[in-house]
C-alpha atoms as a PDB file:
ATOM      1  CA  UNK A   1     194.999  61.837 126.968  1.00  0.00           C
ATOM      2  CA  UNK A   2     193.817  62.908 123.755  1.00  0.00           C
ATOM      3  CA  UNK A   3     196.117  64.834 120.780  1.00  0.00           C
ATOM      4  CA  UNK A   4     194.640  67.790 120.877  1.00  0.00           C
ATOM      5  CA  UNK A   5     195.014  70.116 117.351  1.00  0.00           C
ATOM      6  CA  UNK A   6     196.698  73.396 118.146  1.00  0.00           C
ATOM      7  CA  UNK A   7     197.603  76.401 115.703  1.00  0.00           C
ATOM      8  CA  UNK A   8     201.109  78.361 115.334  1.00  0.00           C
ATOM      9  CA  UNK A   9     200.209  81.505 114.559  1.00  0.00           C
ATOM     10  CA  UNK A  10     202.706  84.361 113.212  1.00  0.00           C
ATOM     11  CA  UNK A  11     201.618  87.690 112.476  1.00  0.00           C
ATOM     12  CA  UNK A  12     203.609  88.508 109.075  1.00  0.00           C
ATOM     13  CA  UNK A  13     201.759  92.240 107.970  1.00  0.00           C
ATOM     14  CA  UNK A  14     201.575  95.441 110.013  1.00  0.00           C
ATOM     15  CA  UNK A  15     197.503  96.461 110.962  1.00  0.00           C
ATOM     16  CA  UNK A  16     198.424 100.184 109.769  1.00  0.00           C
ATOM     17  CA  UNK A  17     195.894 101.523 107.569  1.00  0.00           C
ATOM     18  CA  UNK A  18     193.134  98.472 109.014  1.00  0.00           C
ATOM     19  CA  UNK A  19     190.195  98.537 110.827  1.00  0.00           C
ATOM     20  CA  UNK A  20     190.617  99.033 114.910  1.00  0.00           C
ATOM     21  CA  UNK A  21     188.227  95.625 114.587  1.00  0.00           C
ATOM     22  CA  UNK A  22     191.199  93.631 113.097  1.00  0.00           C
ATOM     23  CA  UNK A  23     193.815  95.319 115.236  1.00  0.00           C
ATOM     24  CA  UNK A  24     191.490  94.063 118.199  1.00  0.00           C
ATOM     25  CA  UNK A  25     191.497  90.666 116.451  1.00  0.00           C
ATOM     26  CA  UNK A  26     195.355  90.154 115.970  1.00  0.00           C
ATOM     27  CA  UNK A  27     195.473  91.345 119.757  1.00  0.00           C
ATOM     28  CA  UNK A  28     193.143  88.806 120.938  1.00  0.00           C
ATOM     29  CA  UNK A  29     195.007  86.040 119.481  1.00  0.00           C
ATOM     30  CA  UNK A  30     198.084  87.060 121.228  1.00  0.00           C
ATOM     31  CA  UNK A  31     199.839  88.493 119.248  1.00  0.00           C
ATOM     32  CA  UNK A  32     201.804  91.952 120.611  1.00  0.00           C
ATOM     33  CA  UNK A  33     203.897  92.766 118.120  1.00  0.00           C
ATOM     34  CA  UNK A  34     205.369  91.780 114.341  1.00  0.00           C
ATOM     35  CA  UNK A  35     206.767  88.957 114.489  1.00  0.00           C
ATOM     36  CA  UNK A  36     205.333  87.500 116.959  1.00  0.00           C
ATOM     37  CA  UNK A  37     204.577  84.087 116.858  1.00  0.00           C
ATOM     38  CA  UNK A  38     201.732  82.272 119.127  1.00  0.00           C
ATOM     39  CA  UNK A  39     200.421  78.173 120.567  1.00  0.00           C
ATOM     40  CA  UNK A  40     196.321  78.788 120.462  1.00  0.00           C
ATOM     41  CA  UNK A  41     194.068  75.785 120.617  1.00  0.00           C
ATOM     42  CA  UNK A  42     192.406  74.808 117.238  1.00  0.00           C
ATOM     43  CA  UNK A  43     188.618  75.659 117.935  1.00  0.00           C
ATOM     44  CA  UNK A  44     186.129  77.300 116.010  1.00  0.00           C
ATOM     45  CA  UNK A  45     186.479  80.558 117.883  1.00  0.00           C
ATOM     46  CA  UNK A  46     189.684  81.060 116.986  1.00  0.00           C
ATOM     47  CA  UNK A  47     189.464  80.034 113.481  1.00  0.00           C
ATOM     48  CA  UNK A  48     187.166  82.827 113.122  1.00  0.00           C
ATOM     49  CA  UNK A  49     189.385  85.349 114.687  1.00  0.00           C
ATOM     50  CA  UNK A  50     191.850  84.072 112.064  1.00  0.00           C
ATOM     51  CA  UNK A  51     189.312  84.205 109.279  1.00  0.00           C
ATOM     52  CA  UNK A  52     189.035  88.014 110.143  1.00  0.00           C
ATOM     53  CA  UNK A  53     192.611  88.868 110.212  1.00  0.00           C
ATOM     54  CA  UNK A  54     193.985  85.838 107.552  1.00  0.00           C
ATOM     55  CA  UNK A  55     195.670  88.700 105.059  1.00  0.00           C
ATOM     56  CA  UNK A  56     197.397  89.892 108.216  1.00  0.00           C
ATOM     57  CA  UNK A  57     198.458  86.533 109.789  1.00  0.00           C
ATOM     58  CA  UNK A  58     200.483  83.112 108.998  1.00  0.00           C
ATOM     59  CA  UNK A  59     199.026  79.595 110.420  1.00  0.00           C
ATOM     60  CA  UNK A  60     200.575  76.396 110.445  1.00  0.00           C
ATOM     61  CA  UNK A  61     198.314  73.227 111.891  1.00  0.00           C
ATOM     62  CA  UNK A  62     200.588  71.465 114.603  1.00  0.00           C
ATOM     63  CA  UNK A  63     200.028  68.134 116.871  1.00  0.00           C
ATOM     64  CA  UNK A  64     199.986  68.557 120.746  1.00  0.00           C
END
């Protein structure tokens, strides 16, 4: 098996006042209300995502 990266994601600021894009975004990740916290797989697709909505959002890198 190999160790495969993963991301905890927690989403820390409210998307009032932001685009319906980022909105979108945090909702894509997971994430379904404040507070919420999220497991996603480290790829580029998601980095991205988090890219987009990084003001919005707190990541931590974790082993599998």
């Amino acid at each position: 098996m190999s160790s495969e990266r993963k991301l905890h994601i927690k989403w820390v600021k409210s998307s009032i006042g932001y685009s319906q894009r980022q909105k979108d975004t945090v909702r894509a990740l997971g994430l379904r209300r404040l507070g919420d916290t999220v497991e996603q797989v480290d790829n580029a697709a998601v980095r991205g995502m988090i890219d987009k909505v990084s003001h919005l959002v707190q990541v931590e890198e974790i082993e599998a």
